[in-house]
N, C-alpha and C. Protein backbone atom coordinates (compact mmCIF):
# COMPACT_ATOMS: atom_id res chain seq x y z
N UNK A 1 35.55 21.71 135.78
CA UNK A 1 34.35 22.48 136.03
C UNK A 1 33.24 21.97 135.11
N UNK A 2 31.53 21.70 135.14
CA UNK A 2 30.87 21.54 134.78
C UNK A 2 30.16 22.34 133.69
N UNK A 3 30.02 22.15 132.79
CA UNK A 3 29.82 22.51 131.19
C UNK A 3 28.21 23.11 131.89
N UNK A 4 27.86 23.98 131.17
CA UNK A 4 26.46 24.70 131.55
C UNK A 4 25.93 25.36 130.12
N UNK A 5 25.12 25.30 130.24
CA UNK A 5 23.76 25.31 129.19
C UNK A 5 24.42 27.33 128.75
N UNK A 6 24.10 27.03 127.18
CA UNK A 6 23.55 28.67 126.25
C UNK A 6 22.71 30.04 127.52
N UNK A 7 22.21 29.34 127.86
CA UNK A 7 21.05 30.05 127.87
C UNK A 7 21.48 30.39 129.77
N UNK A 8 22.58 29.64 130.36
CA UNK A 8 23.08 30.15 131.38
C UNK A 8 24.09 30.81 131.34
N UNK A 9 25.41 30.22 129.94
CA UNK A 9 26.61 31.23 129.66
C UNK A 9 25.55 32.53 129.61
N UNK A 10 24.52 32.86 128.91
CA UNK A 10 24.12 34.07 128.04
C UNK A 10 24.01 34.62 130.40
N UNK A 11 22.91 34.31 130.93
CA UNK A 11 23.02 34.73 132.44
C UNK A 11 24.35 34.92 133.36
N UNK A 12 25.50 34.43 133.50
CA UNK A 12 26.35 34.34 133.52
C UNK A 12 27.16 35.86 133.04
N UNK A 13 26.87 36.06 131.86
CA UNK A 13 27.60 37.46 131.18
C UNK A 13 26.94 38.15 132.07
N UNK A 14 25.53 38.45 132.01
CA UNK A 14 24.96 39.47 132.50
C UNK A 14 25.19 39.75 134.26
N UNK A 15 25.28 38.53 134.71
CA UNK A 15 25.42 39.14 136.21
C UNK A 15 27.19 38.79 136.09
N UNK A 16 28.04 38.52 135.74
CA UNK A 16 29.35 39.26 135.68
C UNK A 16 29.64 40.97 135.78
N UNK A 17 28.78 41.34 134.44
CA UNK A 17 29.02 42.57 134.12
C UNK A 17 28.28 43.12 135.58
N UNK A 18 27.25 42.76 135.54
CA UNK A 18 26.84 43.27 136.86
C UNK A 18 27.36 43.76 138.30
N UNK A 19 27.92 42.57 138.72
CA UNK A 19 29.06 42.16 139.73
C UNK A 19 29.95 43.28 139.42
N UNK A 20 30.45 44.10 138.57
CA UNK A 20 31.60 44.24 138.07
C UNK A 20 32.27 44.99 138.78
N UNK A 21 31.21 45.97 139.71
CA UNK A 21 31.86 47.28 140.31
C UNK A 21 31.66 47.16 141.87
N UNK A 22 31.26 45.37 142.38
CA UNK A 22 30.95 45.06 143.25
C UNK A 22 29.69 45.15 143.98
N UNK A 23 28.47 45.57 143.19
CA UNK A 23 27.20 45.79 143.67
C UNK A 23 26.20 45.52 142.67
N UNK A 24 25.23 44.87 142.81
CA UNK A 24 24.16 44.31 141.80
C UNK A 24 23.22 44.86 142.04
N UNK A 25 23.06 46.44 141.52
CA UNK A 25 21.75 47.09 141.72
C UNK A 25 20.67 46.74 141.38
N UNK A 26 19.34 46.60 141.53
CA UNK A 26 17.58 46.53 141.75
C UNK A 26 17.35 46.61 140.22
N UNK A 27 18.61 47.48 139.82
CA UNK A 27 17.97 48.20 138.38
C UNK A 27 18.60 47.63 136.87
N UNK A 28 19.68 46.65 137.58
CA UNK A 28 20.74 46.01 136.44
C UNK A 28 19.92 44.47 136.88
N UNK A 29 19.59 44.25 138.18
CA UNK A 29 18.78 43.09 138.59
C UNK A 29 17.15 43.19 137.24
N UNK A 30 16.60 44.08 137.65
CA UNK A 30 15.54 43.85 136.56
C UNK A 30 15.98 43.84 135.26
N UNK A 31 17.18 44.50 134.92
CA UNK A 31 17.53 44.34 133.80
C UNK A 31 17.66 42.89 132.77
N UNK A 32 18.11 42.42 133.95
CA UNK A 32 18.56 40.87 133.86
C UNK A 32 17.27 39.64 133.71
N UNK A 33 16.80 40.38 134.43
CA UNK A 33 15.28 39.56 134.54
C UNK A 33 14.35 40.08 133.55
N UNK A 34 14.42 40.60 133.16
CA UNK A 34 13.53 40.85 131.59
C UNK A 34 14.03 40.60 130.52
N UNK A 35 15.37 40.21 130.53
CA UNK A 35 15.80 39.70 129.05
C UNK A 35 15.89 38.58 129.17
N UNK A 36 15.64 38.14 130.66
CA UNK A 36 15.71 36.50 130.64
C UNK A 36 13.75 35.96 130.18
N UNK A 37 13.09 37.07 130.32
CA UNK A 37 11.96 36.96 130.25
C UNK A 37 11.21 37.15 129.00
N UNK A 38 11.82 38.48 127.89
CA UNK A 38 11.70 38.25 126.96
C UNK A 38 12.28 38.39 125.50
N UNK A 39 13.70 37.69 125.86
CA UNK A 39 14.09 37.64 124.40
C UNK A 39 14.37 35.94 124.23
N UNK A 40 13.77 35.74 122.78
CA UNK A 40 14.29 34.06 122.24
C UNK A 40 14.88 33.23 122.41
N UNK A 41 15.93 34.29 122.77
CA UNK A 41 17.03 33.49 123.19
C UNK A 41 16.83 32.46 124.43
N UNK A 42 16.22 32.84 125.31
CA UNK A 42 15.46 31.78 126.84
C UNK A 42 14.07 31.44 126.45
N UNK A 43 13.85 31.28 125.36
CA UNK A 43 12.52 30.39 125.18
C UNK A 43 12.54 29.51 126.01
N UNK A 44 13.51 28.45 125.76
CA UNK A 44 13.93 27.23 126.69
C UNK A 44 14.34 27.13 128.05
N UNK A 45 14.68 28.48 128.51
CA UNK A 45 14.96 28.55 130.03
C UNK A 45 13.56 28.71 131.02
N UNK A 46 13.93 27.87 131.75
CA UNK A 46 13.00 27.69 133.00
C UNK A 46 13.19 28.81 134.10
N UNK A 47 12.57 29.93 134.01
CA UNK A 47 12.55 31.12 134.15
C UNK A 47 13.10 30.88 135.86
N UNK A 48 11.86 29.90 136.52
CA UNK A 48 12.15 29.89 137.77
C UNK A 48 13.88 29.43 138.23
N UNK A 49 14.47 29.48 137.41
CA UNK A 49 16.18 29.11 137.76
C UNK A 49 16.89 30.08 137.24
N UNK A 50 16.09 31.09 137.25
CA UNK A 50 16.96 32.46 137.41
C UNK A 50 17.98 33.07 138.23
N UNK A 51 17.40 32.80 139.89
CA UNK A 51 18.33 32.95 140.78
C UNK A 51 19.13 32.31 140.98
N UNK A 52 18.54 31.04 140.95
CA UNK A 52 19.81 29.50 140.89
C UNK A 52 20.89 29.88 140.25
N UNK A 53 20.54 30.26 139.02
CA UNK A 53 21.73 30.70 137.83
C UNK A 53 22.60 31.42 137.94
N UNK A 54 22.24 32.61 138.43
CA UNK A 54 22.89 33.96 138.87
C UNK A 54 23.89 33.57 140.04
N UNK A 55 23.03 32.81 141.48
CA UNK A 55 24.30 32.70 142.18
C UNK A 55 25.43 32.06 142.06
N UNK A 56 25.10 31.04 141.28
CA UNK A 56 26.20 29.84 140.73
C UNK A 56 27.41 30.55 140.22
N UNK A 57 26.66 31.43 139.16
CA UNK A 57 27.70 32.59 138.72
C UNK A 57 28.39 33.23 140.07
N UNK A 58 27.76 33.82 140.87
CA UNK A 58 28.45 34.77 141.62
C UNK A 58 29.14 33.87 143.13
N UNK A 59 29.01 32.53 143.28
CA UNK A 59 30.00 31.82 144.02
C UNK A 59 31.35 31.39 143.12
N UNK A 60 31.39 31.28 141.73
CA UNK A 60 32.31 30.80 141.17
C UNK A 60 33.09 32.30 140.75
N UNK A 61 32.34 33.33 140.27
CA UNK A 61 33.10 34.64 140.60
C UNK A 61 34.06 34.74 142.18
N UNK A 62 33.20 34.72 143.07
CA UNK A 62 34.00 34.52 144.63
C UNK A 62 35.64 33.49 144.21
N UNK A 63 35.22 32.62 143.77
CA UNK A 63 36.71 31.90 143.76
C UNK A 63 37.55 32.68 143.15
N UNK A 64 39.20 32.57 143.48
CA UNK A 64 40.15 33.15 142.65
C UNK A 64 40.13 31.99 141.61
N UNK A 65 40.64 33.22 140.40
CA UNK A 65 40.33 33.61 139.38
C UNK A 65 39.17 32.94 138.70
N UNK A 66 37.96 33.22 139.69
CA UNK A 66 36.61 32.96 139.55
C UNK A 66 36.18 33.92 138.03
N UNK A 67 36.97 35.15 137.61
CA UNK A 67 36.48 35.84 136.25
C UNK A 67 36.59 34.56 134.90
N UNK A 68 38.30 34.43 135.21
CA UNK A 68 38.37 33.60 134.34
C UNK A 68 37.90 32.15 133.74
N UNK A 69 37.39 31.85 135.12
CA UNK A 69 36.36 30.47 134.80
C UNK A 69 35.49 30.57 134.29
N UNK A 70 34.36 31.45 135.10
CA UNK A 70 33.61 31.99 134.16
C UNK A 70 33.65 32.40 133.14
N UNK A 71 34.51 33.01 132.61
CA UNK A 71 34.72 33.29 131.07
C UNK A 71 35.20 32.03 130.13
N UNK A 72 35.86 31.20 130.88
CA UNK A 72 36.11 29.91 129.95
C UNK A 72 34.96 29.44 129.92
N UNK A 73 33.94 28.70 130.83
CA UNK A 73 32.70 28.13 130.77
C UNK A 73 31.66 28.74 129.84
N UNK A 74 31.39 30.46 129.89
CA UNK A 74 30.36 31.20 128.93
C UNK A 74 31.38 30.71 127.17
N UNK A 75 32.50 31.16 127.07
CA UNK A 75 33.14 30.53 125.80
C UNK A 75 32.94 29.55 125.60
N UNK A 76 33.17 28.43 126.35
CA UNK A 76 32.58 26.83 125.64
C UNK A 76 30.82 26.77 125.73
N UNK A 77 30.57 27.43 126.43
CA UNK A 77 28.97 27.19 126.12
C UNK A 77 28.17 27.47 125.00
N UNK A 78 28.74 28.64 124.50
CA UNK A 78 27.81 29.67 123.95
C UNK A 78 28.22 29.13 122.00
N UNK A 79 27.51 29.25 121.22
CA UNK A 79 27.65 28.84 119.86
C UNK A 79 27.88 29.81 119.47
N UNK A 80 28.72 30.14 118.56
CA UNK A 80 28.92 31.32 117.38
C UNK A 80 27.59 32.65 117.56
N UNK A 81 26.41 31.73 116.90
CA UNK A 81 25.26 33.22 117.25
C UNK A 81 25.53 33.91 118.29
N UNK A 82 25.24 32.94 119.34
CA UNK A 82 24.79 33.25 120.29
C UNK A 82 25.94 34.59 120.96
N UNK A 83 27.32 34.08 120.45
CA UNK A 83 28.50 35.45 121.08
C UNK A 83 28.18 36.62 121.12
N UNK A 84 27.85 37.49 120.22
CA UNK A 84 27.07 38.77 119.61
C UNK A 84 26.22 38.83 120.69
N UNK A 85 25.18 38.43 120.81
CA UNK A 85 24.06 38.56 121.54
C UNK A 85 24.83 38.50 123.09
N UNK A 86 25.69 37.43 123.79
CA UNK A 86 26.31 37.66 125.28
C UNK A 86 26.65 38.96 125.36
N UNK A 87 27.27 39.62 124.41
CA UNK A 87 28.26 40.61 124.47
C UNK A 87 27.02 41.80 124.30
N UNK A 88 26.08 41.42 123.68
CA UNK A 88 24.79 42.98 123.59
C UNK A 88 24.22 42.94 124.68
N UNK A 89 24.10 41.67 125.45
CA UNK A 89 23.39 41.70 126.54
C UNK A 89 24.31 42.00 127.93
N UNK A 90 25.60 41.81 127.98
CA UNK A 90 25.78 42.67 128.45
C UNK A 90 26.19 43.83 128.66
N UNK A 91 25.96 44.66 127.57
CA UNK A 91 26.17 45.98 127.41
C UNK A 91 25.17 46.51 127.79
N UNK A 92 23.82 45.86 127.48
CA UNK A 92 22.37 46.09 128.21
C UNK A 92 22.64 46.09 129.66
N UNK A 93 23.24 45.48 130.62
CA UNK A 93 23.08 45.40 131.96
C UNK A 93 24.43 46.39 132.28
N UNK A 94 25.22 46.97 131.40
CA UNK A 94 25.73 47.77 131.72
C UNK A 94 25.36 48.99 131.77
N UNK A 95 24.28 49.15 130.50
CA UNK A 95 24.04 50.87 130.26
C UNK A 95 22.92 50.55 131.08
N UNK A 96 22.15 50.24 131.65
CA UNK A 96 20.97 49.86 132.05
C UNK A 96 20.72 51.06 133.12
N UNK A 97 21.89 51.36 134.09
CA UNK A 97 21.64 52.60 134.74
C UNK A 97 22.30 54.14 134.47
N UNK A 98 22.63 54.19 133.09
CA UNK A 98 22.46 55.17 132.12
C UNK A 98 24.09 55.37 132.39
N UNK A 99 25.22 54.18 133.13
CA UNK A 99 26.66 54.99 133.34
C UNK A 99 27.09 53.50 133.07
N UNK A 100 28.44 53.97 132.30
CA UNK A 100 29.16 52.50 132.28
C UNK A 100 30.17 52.78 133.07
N UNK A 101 30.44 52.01 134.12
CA UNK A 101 32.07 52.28 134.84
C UNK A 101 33.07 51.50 134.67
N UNK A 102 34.37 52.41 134.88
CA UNK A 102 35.43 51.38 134.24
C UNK A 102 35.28 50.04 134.91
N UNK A 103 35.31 49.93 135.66
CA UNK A 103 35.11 48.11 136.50
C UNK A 103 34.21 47.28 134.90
N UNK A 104 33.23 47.99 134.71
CA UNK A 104 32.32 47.24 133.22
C UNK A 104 33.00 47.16 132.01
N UNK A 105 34.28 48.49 131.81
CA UNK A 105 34.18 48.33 130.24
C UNK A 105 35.16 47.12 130.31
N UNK A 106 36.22 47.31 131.39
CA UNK A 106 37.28 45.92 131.49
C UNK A 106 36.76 44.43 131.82
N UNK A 107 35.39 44.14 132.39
CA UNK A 107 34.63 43.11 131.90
C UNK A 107 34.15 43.07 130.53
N UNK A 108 33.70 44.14 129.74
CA UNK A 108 33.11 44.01 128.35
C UNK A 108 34.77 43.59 127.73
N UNK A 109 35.28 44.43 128.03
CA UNK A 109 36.37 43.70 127.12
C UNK A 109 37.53 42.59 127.33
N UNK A 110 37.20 42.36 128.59
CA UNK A 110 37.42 40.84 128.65
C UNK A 110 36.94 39.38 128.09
N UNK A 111 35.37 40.02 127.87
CA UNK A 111 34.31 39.31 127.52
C UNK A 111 34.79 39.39 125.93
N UNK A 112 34.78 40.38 124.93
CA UNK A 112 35.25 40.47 124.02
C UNK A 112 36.38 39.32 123.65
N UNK A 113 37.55 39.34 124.41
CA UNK A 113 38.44 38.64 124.05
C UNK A 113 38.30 37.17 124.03
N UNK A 114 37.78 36.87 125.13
CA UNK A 114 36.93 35.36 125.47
C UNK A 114 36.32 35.19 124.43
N UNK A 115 35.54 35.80 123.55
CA UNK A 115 34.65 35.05 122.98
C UNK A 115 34.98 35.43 121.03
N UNK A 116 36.40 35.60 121.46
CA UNK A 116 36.53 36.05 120.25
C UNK A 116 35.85 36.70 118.86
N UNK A 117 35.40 37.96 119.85
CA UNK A 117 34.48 38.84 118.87
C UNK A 117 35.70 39.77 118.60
N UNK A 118 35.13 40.26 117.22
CA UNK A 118 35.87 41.51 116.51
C UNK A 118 35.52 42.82 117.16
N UNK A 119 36.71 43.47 116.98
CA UNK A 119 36.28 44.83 118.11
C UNK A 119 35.43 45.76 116.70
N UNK A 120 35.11 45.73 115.49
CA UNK A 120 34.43 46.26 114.67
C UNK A 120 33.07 45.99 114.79
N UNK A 121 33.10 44.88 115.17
CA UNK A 121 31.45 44.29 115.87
C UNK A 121 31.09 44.67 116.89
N UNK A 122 32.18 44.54 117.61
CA UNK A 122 31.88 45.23 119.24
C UNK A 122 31.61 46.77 119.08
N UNK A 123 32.35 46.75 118.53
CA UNK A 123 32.31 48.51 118.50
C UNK A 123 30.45 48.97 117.84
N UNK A 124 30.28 48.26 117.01
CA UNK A 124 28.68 48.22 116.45
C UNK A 124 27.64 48.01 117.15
N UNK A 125 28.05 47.32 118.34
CA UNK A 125 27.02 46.40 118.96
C UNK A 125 27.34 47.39 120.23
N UNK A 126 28.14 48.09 120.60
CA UNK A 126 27.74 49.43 121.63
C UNK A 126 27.01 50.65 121.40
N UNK A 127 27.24 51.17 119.56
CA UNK A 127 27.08 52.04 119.32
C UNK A 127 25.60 52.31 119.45
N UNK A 128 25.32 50.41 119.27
CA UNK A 128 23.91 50.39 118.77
C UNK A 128 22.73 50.58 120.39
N UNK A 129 23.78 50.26 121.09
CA UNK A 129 23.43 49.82 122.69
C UNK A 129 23.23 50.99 123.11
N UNK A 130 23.98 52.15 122.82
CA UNK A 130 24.03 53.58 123.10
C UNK A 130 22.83 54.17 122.69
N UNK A 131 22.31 54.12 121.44
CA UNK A 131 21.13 54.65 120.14
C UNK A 131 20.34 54.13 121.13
N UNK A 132 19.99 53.46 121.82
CA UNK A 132 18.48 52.75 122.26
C UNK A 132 18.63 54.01 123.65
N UNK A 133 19.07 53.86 124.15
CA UNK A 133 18.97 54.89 125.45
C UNK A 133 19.22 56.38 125.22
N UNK A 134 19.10 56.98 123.95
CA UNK A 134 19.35 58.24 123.64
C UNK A 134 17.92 59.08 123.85
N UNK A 135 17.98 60.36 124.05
CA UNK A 135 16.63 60.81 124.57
C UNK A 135 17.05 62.50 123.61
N UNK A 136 15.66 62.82 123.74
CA UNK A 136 15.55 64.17 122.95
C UNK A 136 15.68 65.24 123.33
């Protein structure tokens, strides 16, 4: 399988998690598209290969055991920093429509294992994911 760029493993997570429950809502879709738009991390991404990106992901999802490829490919892509951040971002496209469903948390923690994050981090990096969408 063909080695793919940071900055597509990081796209890749997000429309996985997406995919997860079999439907890519409007609202996990913009989700996706604004963090591709403005966080640092895609300085370097050529915005217009957004969709390109996404389906690539979601034909190689279609293959059996299309999860696991994908998860090997985002693991060799992604550098140390960058793990933390796959795994916040997609917790972002998970809480994004205010419900996580089990179909997501067994991608988050698949994703977890792939990328060999600590579940003390993980566990930080939800809590923190949670705090942003809290209301008064």
């Amino acid at each position: 399988m063909t080695a793919i760029s940071p900055q597509a493993a990081l796209i890749y997570v997000m429309v996985t998690v997406s995919a997860a429950d079999g439907n890519m809502d409007d609202t996990e879709i913009g989700a996706i598209a604004a963090r591709v738009r403005d966080l640092p991390a895609f300085a370097k991404f050529e915005r217009a290969h957004l969709l390109r990106t996404a389906q690539e992901c979601g034909a190689i999802l279609a293959e059996p055991d299309g999860l696991e490829a994908v998860l090997g490919l985002v693991a060799d892509a992604l550098p140390d920093p960058l793990k933390e951040t796959a795994y916040l971002l997609a917790l972002d496209v998970a809480l994004s429509d205010h419900r996580v469903r089990l179909e997501e948390v067994r991608i988050l923690d698949r994703l977890r294992q792939a990328l060999g994050l600590d579940r003390l981090i993980t566990a930080a990096l939800e809590r923190a994911a949670r705090a942003r969408l809290q209301t008064a």
